[in-house]
N, C-alpha and C. Protein backbone atom coordinates (compact mmCIF):
# COMPACT_ATOMS: atom_id res chain seq x y z
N UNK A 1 0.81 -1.20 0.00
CA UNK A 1 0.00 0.00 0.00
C UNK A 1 0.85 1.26 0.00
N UNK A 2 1.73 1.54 0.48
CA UNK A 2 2.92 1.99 0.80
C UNK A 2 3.54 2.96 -0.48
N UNK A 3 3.37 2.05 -1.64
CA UNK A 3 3.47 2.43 -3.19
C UNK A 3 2.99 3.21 -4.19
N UNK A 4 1.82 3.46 -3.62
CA UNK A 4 0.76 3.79 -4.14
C UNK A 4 0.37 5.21 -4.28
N UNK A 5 0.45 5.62 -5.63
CA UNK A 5 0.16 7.29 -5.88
C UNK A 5 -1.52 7.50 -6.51
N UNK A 6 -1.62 8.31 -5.93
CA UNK A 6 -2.99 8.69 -6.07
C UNK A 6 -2.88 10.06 -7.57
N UNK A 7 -3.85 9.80 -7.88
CA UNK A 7 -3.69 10.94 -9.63
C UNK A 7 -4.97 11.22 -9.44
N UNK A 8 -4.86 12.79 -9.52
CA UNK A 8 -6.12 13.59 -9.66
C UNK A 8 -6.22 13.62 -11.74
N UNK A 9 -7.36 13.64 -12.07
CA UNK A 9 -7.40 13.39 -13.77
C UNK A 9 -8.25 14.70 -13.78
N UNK A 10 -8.04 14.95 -15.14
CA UNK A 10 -8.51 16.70 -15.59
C UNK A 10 -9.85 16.58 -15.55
N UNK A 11 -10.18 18.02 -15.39
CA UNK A 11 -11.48 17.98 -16.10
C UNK A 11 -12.05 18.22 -17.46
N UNK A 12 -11.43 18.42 -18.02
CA UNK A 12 -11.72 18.48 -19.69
C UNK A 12 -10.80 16.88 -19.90
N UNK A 13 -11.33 16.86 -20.66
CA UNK A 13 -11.06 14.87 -21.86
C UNK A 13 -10.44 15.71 -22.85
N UNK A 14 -8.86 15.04 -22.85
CA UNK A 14 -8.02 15.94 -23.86
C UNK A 14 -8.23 14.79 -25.40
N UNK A 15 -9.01 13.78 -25.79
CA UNK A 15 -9.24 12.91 -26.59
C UNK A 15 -8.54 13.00 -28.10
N UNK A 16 -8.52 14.57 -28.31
CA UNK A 16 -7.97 15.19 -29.75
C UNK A 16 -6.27 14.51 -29.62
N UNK A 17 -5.78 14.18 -28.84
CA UNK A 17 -4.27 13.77 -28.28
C UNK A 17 -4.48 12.12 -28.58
N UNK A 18 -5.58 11.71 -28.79
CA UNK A 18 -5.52 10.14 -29.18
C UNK A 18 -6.11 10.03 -30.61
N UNK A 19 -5.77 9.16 -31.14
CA UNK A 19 -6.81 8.19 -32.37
C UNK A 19 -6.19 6.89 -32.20
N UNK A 20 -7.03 5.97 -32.30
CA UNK A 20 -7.12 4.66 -32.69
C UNK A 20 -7.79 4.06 -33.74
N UNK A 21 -7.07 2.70 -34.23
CA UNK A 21 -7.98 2.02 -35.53
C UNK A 21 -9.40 1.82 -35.16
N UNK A 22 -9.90 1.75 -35.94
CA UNK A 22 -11.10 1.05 -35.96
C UNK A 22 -10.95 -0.48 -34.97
N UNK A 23 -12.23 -0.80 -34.06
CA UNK A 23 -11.92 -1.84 -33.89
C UNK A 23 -11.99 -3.13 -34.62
N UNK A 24 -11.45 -4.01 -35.04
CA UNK A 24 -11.15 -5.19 -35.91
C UNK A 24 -10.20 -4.81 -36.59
N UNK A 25 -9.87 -3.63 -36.70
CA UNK A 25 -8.19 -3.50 -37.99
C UNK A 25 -7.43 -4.43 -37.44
N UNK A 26 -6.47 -4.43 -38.55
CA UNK A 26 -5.15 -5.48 -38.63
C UNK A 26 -4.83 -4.33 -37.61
N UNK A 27 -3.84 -5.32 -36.73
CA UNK A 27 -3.38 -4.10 -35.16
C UNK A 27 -1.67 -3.86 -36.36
N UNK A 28 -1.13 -4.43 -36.91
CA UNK A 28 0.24 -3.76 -37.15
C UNK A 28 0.95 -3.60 -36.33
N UNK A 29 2.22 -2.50 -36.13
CA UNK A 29 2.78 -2.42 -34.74
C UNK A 29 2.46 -1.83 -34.15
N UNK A 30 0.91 -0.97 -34.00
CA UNK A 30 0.50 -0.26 -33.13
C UNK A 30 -1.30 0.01 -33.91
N UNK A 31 -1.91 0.01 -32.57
CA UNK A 31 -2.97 0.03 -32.50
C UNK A 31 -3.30 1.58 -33.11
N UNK A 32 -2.96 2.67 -32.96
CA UNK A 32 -3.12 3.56 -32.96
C UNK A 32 -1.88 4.55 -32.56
N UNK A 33 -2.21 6.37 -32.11
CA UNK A 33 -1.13 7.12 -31.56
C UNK A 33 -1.57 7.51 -30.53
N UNK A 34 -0.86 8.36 -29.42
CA UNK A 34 -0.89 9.00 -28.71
C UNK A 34 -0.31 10.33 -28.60
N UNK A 35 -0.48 11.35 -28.22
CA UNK A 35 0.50 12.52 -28.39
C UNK A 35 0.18 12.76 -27.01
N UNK A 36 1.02 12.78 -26.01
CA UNK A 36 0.96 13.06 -24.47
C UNK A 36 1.72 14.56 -24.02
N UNK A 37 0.99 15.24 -23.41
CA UNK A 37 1.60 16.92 -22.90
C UNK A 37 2.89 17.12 -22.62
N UNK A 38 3.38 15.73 -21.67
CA UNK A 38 4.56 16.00 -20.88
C UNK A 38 5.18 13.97 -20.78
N UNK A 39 6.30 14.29 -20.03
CA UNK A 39 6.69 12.57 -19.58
C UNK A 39 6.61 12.69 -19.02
N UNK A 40 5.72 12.82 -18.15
CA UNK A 40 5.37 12.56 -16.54
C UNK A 40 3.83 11.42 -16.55
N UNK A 41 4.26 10.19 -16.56
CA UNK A 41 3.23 9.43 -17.38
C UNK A 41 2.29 9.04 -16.07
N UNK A 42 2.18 9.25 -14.55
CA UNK A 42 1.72 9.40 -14.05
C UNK A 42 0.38 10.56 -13.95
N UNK A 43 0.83 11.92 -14.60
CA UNK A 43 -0.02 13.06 -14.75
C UNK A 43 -0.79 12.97 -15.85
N UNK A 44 0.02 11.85 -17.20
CA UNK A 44 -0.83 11.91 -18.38
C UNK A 44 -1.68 10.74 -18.55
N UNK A 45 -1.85 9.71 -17.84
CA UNK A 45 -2.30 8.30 -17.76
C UNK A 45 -3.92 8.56 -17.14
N UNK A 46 -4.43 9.78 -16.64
CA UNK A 46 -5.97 9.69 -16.29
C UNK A 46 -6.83 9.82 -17.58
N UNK A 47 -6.27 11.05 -18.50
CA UNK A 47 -7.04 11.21 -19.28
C UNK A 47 -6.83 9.99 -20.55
N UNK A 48 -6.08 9.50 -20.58
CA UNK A 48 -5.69 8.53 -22.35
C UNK A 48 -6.29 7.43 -21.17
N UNK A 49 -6.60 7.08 -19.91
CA UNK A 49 -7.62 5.78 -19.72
C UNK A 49 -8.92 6.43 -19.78
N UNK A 50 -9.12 7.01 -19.02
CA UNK A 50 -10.72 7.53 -19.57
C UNK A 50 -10.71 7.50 -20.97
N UNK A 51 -9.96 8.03 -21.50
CA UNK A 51 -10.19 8.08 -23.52
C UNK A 51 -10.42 6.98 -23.82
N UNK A 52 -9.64 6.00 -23.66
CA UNK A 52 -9.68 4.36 -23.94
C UNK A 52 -10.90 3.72 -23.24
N UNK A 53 -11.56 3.90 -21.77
CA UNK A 53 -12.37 3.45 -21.64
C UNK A 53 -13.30 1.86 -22.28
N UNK A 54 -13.80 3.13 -23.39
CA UNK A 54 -15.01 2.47 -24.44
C UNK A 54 -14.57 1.26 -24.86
N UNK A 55 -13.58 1.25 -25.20
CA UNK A 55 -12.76 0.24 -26.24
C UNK A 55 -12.14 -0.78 -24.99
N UNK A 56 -11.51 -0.47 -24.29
CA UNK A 56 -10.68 -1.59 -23.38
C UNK A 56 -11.72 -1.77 -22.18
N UNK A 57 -12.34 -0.65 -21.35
CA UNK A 57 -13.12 -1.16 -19.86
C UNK A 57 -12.30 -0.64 -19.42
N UNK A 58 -11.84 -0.97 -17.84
CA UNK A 58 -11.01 -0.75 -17.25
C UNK A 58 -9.85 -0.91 -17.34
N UNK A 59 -8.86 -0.34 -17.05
CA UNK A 59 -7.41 -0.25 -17.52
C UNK A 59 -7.12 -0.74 -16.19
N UNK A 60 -6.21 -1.81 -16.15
CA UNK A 60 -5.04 -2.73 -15.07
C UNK A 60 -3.77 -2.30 -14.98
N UNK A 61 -3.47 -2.10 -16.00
CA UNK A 61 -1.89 -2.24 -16.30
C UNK A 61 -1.70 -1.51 -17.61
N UNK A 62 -0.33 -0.57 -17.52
CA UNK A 62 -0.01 -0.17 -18.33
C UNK A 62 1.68 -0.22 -18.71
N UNK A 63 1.88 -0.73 -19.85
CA UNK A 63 3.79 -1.18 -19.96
C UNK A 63 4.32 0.17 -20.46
N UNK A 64 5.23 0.06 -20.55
CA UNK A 64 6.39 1.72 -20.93
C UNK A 64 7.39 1.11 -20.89
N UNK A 65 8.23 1.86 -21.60
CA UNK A 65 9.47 1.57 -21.74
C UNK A 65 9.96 2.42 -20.54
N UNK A 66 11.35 2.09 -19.62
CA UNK A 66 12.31 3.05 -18.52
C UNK A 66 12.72 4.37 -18.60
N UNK A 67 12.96 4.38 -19.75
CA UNK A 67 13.99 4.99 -20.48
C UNK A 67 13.08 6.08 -20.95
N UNK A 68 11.77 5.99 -21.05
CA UNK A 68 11.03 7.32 -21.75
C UNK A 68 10.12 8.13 -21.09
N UNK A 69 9.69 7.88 -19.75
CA UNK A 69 9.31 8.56 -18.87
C UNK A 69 9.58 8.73 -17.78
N UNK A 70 9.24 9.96 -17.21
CA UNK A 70 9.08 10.05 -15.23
C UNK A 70 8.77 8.78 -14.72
N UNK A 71 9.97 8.68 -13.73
CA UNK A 71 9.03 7.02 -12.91
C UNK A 71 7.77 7.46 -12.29
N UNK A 72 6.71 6.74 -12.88
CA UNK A 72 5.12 7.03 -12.13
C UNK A 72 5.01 6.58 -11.05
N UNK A 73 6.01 5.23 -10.15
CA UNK A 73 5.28 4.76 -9.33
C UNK A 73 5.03 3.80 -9.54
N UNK A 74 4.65 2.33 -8.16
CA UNK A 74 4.37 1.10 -8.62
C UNK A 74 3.00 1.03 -8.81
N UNK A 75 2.22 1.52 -8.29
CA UNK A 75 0.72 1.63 -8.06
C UNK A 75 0.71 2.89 -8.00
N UNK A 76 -0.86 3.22 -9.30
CA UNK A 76 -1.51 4.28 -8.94
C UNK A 76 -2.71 4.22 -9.23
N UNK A 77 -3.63 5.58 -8.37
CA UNK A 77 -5.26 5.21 -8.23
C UNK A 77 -5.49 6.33 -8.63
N UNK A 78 -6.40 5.79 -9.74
CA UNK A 78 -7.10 6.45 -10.64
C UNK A 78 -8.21 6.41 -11.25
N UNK A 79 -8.73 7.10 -10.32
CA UNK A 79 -10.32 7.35 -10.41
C UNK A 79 -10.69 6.26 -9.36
N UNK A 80 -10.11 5.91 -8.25
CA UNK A 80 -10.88 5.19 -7.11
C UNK A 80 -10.20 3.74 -7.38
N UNK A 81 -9.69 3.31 -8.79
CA UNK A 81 -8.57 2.36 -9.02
C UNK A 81 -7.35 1.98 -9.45
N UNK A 82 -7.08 1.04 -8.97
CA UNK A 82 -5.30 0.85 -9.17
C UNK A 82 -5.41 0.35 -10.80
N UNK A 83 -4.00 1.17 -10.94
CA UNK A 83 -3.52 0.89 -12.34
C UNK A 83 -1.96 0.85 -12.33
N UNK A 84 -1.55 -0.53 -12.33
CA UNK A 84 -0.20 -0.96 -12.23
C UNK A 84 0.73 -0.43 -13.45
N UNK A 85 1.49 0.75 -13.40
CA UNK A 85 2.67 0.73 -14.68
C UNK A 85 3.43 0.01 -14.34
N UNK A 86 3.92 -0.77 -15.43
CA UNK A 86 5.10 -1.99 -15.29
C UNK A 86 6.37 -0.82 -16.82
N UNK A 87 7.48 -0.94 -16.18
CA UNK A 87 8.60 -0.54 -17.01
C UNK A 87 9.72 -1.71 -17.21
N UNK A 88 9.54 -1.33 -18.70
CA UNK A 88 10.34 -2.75 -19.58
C UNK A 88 11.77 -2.08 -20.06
N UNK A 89 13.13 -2.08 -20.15
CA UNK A 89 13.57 -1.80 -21.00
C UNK A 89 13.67 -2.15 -22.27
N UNK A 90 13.12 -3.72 -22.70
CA UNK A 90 12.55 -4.05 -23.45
C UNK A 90 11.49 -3.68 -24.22
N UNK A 91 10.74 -3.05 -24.38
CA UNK A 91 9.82 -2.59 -24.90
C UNK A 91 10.01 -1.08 -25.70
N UNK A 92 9.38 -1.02 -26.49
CA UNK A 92 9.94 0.20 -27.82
C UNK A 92 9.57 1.40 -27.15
N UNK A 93 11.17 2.12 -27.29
CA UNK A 93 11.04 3.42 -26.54
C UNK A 93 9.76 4.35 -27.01
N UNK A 94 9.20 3.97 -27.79
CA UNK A 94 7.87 4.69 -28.44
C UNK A 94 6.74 4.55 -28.42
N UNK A 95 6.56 3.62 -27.84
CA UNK A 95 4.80 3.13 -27.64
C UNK A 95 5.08 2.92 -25.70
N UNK A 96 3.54 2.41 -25.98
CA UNK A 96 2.97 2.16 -24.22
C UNK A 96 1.90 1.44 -24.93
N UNK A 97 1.39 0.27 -24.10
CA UNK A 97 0.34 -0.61 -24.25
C UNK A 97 -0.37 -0.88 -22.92
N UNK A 98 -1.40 -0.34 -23.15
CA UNK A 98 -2.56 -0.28 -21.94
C UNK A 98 -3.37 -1.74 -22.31
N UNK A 99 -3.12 -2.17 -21.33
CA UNK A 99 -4.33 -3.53 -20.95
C UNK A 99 -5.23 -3.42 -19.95
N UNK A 100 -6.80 -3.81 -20.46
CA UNK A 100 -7.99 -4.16 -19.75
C UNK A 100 -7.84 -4.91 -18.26
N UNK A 101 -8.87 -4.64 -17.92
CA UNK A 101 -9.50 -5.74 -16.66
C UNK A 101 -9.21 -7.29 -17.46
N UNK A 102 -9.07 -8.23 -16.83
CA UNK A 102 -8.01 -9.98 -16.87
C UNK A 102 -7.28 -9.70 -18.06
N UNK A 103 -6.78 -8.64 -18.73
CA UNK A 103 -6.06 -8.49 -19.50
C UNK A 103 -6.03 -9.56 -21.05
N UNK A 104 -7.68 -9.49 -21.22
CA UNK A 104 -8.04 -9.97 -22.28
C UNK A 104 -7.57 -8.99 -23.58
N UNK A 105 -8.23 -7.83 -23.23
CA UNK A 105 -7.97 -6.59 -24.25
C UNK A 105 -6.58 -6.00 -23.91
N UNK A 106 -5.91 -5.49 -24.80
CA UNK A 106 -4.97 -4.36 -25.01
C UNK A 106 -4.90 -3.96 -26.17
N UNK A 107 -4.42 -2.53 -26.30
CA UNK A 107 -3.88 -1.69 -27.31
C UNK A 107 -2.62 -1.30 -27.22
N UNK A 108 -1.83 -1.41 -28.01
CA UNK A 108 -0.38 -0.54 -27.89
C UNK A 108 0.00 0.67 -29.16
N UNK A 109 -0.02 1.98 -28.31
CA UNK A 109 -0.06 3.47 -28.92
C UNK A 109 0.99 3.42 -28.97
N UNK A 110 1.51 4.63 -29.96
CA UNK A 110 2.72 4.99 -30.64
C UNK A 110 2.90 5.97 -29.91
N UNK A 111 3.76 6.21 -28.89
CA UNK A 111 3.32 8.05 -28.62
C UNK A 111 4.02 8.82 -28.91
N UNK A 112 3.80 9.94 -29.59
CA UNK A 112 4.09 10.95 -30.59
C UNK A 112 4.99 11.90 -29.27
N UNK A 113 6.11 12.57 -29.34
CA UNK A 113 6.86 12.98 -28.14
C UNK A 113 6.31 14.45 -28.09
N UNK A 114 6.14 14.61 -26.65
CA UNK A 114 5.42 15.67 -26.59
C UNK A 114 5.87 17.53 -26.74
N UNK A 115 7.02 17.67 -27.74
CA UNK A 115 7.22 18.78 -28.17
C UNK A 115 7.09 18.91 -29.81
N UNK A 116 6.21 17.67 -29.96
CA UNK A 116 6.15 18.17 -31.63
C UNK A 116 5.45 18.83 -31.88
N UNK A 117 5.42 19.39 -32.94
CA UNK A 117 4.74 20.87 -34.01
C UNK A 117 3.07 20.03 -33.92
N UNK A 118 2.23 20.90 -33.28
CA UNK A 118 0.62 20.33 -33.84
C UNK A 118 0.21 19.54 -34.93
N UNK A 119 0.64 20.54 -35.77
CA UNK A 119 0.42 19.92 -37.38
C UNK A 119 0.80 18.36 -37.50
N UNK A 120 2.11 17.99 -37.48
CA UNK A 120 2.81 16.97 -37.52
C UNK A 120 2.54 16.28 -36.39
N UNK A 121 1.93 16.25 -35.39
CA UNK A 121 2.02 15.27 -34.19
C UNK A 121 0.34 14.76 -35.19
N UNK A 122 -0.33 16.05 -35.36
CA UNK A 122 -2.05 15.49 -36.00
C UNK A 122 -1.49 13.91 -36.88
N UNK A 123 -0.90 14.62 -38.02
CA UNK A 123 -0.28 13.75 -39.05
C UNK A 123 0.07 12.32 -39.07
N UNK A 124 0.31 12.41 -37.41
CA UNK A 124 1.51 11.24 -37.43
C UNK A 124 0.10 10.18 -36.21
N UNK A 125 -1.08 10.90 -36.26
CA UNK A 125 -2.07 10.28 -35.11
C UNK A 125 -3.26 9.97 -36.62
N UNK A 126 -3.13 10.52 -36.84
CA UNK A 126 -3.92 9.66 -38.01
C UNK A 126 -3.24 8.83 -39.37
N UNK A 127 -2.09 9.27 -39.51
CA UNK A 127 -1.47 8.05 -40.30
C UNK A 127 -1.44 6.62 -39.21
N UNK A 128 -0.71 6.57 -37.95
CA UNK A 128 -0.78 5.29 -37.39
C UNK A 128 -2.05 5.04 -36.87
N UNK A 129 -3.27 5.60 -36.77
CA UNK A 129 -4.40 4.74 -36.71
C UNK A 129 -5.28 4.54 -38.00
N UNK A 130 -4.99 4.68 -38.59
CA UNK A 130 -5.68 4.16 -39.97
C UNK A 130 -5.78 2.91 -40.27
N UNK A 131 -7.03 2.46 -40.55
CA UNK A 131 -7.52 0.79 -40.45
C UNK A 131 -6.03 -0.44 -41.34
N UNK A 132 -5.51 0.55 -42.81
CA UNK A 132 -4.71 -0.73 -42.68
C UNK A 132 -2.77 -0.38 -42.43
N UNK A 133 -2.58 0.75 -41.66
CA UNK A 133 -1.61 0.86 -41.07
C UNK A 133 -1.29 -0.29 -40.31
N UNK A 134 0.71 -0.66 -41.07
CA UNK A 134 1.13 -1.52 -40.23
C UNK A 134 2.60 -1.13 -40.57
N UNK A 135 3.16 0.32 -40.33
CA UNK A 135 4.54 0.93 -40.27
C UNK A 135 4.97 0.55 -38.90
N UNK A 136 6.12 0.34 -38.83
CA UNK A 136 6.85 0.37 -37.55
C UNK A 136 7.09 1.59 -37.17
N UNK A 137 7.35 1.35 -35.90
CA UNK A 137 7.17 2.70 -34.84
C UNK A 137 8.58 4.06 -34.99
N UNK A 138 9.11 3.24 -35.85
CA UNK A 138 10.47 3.81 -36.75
C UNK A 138 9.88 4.82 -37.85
N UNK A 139 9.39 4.03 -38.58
CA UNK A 139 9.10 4.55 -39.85
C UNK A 139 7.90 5.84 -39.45
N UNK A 140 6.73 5.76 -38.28
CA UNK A 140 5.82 7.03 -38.02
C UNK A 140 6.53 7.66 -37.59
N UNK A 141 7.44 7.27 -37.02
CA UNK A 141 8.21 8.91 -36.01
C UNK A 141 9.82 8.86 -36.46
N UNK A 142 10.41 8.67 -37.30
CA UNK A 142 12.02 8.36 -37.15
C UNK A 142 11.88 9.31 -38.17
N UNK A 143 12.81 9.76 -38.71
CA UNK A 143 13.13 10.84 -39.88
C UNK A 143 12.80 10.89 -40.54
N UNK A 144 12.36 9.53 -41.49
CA UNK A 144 11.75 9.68 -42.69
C UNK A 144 10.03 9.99 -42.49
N UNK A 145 10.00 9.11 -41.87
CA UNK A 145 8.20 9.42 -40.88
C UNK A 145 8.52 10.55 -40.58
N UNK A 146 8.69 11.64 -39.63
CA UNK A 146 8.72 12.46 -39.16
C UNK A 146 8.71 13.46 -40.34
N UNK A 147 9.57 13.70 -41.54
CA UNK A 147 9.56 14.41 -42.67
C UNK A 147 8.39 13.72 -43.97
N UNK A 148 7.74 12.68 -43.50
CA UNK A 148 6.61 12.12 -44.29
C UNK A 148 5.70 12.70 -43.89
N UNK A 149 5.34 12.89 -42.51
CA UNK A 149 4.14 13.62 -41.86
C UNK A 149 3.93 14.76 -41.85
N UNK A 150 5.30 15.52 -41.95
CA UNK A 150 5.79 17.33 -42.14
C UNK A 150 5.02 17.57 -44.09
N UNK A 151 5.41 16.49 -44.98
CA UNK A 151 4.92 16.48 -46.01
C UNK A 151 3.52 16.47 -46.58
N UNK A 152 2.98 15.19 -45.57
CA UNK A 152 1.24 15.47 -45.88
C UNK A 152 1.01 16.38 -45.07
N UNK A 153 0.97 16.80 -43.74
CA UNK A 153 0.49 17.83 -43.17
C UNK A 153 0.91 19.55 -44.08
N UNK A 154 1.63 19.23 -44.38
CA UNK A 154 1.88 20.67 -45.66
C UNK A 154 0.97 20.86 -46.67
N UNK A 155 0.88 19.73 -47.20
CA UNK A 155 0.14 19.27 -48.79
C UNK A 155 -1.30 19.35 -48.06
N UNK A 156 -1.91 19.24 -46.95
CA UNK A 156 -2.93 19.33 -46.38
C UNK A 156 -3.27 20.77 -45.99
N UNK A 157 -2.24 21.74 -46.39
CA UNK A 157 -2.62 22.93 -46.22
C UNK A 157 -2.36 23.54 -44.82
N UNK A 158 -1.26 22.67 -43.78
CA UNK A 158 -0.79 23.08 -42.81
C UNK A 158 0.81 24.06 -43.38
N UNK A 159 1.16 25.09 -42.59
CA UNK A 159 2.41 25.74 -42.73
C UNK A 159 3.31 25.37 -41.27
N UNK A 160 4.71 25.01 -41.98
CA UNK A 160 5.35 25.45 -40.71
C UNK A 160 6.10 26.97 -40.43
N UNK A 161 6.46 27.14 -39.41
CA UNK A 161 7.08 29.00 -39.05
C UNK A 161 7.98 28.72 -39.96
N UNK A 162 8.75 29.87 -40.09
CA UNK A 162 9.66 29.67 -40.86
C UNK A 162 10.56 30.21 -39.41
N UNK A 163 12.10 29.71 -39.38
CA UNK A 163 13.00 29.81 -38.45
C UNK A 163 13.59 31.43 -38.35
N UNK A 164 13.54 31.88 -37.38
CA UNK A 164 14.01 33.00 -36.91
C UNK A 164 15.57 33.24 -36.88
């Protein structure tokens, strides 16, 4: 008990920060994206489970990689229940996979790092949830992804600043 952090969750549903496939898509290497405010995955983990909700139920457990966020803690309660983060160094510095109650269901999000340009974080949350997306978590966010998404989000009639 001892472990255990308690998380107050917002009051606005930041949801525009998620997309996911359709349910039944081919999952690929990721279910969908995430674009999270900060790495403090303790502060950002109320609202992306409430978001998920519908689709998973209750959230148990959530994996992360070590290496890419604030340590949250072994236990935290959220919304009146525990939700175990487990940290893998194993696991792709780029996603997080939230699992259901008996951990029938899971999804694993891509998450988009949280100082990218709007435009391009949009880009890169609806290219990896698109029903037959199955890029690796390289290819949505690594350079060429990253300048693929800068490309349709342009051609889509987004601008970036120009550098000062």
């Amino acid at each position: 008990m001892g472990n255990e952090t308690p998380v107050k969750t917002g009051s606005e549903r930041r949801t525009s920060r998620l997309s996911v496939k359709p349910a039944g898509s081919p999952a690929g290497f990721v279910d969908g994206a995430w674009w999270p405010r900060t790495a403090d995955l303790a502060a950002e983990l109320p609202d992306l489970l409430a978001a998920l909700a519908g689709r998973l139920g209750l959230a148990e457990r959530v994996t992360f990689n070590l290496a890419a966020w604030d340590p949250p803690g072994r236990r935290l309660i959220i919304e009146g229940r525990v939700v175990r983060p487990e940290g893998f160094r194993s696991q792709h510095p780029d996603t997080l996979t939230v699992i259901g109650s008996g951990g029938r269901r899971r999804l694993t999000l891509l998450t988009v790092p949280p100082g990218t340009e709007a435009g391009i974080a949009g880009q890169v949350l609806r290219t990896a949830s698109e029903p037959g997306n199955v890029e690796s978590p390289e290819a949505l966010l690594g350079a060429d992804g990253m300048a693929s998404a800068r490309q349709r989000w342009e051609a889509e009639g987004g601008r970036l600043r120009a550098s000062a």
